[in-house]
N, C-alpha and C. Protein backbone atom coordinates (compact mmCIF):
# COMPACT_ATOMS: atom_id res chain seq x y z
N UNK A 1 -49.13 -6.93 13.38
CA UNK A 1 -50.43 -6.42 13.02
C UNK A 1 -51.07 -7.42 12.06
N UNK A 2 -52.21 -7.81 12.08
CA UNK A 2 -52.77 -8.73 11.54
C UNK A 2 -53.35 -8.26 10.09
N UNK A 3 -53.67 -9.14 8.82
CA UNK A 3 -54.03 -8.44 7.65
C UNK A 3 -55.45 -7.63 7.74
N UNK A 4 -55.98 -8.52 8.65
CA UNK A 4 -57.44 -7.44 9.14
C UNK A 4 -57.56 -6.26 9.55
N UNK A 5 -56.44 -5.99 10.35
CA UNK A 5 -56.18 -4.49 11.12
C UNK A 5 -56.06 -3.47 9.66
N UNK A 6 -54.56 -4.39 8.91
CA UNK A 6 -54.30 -3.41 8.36
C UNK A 6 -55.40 -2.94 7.13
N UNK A 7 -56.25 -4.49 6.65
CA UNK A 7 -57.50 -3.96 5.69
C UNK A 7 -58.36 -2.74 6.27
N UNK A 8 -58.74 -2.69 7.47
CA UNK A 8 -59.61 -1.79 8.03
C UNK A 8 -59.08 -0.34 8.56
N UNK A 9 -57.56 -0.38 8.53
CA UNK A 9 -57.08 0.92 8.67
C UNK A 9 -56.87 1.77 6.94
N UNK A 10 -56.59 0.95 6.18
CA UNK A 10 -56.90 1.49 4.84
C UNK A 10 -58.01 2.02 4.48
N UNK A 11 -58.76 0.93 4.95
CA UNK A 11 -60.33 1.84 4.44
C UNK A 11 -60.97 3.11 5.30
N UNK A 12 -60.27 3.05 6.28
CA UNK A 12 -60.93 4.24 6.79
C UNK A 12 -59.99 5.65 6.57
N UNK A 13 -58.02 5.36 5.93
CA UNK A 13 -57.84 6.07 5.71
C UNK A 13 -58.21 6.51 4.08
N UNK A 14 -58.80 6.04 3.40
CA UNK A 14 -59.13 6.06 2.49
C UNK A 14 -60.67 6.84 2.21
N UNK A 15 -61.48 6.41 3.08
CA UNK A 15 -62.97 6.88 3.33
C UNK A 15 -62.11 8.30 3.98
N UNK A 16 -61.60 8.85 4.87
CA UNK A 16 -61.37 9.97 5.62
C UNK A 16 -60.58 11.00 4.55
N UNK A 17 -59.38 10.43 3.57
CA UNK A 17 -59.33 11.28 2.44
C UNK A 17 -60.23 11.32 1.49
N UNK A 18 -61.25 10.76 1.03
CA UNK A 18 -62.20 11.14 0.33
C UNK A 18 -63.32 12.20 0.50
N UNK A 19 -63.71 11.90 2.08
CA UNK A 19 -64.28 12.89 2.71
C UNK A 19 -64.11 14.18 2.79
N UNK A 20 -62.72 14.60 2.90
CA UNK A 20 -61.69 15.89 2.74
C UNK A 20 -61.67 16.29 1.43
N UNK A 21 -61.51 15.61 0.68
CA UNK A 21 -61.77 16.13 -1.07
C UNK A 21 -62.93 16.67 -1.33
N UNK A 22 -64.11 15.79 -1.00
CA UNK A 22 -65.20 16.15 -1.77
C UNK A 22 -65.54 17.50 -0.31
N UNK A 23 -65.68 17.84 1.09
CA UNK A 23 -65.40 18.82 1.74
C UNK A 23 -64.96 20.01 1.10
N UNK A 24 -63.49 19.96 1.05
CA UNK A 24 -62.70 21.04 0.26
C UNK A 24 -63.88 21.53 -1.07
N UNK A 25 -64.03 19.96 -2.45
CA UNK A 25 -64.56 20.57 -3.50
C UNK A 25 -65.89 21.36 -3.00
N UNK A 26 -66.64 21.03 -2.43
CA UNK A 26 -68.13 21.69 -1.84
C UNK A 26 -67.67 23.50 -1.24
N UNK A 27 -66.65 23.35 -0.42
CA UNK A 27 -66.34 24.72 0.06
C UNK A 27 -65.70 26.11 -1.05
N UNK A 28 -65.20 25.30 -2.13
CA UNK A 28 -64.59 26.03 -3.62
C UNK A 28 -65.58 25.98 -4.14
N UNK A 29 -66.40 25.06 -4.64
CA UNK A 29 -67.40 25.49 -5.19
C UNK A 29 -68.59 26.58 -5.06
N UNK A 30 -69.01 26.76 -3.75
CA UNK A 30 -69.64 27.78 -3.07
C UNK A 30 -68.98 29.52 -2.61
N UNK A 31 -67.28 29.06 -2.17
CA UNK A 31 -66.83 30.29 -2.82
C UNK A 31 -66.72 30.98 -3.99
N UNK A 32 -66.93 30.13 -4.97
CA UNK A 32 -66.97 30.18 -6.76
C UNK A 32 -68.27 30.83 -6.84
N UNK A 33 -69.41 30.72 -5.72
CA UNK A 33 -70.71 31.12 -6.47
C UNK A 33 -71.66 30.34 -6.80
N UNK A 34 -70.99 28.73 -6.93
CA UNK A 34 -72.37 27.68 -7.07
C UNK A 34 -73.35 27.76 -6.28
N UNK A 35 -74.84 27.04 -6.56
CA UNK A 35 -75.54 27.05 -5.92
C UNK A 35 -75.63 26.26 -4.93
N UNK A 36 -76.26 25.82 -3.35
CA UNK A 36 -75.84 24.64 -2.48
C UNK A 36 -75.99 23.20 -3.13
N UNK A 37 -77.08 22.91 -4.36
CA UNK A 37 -77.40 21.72 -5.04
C UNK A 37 -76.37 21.58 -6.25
N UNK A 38 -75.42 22.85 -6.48
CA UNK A 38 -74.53 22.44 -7.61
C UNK A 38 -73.09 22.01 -6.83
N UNK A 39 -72.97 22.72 -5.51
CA UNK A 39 -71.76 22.45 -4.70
C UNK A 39 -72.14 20.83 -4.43
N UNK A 40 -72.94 20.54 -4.12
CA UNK A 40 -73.15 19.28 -3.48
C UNK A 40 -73.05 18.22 -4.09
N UNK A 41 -73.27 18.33 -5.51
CA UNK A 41 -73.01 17.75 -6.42
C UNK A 41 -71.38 17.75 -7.04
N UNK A 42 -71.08 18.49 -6.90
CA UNK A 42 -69.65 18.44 -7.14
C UNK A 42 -68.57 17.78 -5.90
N UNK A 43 -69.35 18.10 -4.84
CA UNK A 43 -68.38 17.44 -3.21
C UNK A 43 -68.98 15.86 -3.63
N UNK A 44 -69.95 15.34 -4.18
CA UNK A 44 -70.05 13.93 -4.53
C UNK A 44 -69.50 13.79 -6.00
N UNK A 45 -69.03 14.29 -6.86
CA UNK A 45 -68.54 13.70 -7.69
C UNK A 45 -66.67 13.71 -7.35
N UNK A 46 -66.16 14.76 -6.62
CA UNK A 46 -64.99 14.48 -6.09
C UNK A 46 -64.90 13.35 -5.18
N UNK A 47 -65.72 12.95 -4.37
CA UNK A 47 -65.67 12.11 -3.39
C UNK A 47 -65.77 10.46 -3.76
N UNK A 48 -66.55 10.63 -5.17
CA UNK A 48 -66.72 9.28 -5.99
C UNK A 48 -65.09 9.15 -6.81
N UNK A 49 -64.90 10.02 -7.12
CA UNK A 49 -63.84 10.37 -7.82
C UNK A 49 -62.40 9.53 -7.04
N UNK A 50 -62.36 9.57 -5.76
CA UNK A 50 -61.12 9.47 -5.03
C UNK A 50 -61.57 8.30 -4.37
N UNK A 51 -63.10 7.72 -4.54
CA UNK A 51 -63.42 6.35 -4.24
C UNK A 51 -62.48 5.04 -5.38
N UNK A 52 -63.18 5.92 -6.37
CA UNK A 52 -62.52 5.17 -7.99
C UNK A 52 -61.52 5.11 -7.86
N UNK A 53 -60.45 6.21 -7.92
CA UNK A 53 -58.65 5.87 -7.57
C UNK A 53 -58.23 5.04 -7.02
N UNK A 54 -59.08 4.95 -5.79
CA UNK A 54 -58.41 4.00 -4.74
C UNK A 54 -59.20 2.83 -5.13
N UNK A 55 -59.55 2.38 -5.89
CA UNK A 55 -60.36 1.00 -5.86
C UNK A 55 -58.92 0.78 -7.23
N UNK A 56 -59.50 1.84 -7.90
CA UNK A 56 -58.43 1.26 -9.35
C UNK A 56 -56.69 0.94 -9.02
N UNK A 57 -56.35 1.86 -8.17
CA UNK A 57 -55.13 1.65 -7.52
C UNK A 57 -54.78 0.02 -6.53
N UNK A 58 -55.96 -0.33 -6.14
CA UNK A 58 -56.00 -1.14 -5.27
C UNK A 58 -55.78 -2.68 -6.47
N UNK A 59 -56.90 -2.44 -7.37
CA UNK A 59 -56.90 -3.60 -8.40
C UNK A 59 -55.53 -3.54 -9.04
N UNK A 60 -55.02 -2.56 -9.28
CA UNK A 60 -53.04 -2.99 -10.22
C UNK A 60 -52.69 -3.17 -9.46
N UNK A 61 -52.84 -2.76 -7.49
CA UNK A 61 -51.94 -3.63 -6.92
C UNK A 61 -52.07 -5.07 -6.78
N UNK A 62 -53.20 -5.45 -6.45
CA UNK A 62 -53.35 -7.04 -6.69
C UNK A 62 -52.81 -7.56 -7.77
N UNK A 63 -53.10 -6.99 -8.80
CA UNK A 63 -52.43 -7.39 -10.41
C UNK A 63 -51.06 -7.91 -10.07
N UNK A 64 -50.24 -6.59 -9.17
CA UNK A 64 -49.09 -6.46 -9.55
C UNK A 64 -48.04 -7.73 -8.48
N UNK A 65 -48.96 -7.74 -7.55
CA UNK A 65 -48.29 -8.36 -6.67
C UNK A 65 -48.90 -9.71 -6.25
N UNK A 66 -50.20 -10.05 -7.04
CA UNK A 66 -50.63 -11.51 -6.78
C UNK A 66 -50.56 -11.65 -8.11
């Protein structure tokens, strides 16, 4: 498998769990009672949220291994 494959299968498993987070947070939030502009806001701050991890996770690995 080439390093390209595997760069582009990361990012999309990465984009596809983020998607599912901020999903999930939007669907709790609205069972909670938020409003659709406070859920929506919260399914984007989870979704930024698990963008950041994986970027910050990504940078100590370079750290760690280049």
């Amino acid at each position: 498998m080439s390093g390209l494959t595997v760069v582009l299968f990361t990012i999309a498993l990465v984009l596809i769990a983020a998607l599912l987070a901020a999903a999930v947070a939007g669907k709790i939030a609205r069972l909670d009672g938020a409003t659709y502009p406070a859920a929506f806001f919260r399914a984007a701050t989870a979704f930024a949220a698990v963008l950041t991890l994986a970027a910050a996770v990504t940078a100590a690995l370079a750290t760690v291994l280049g």
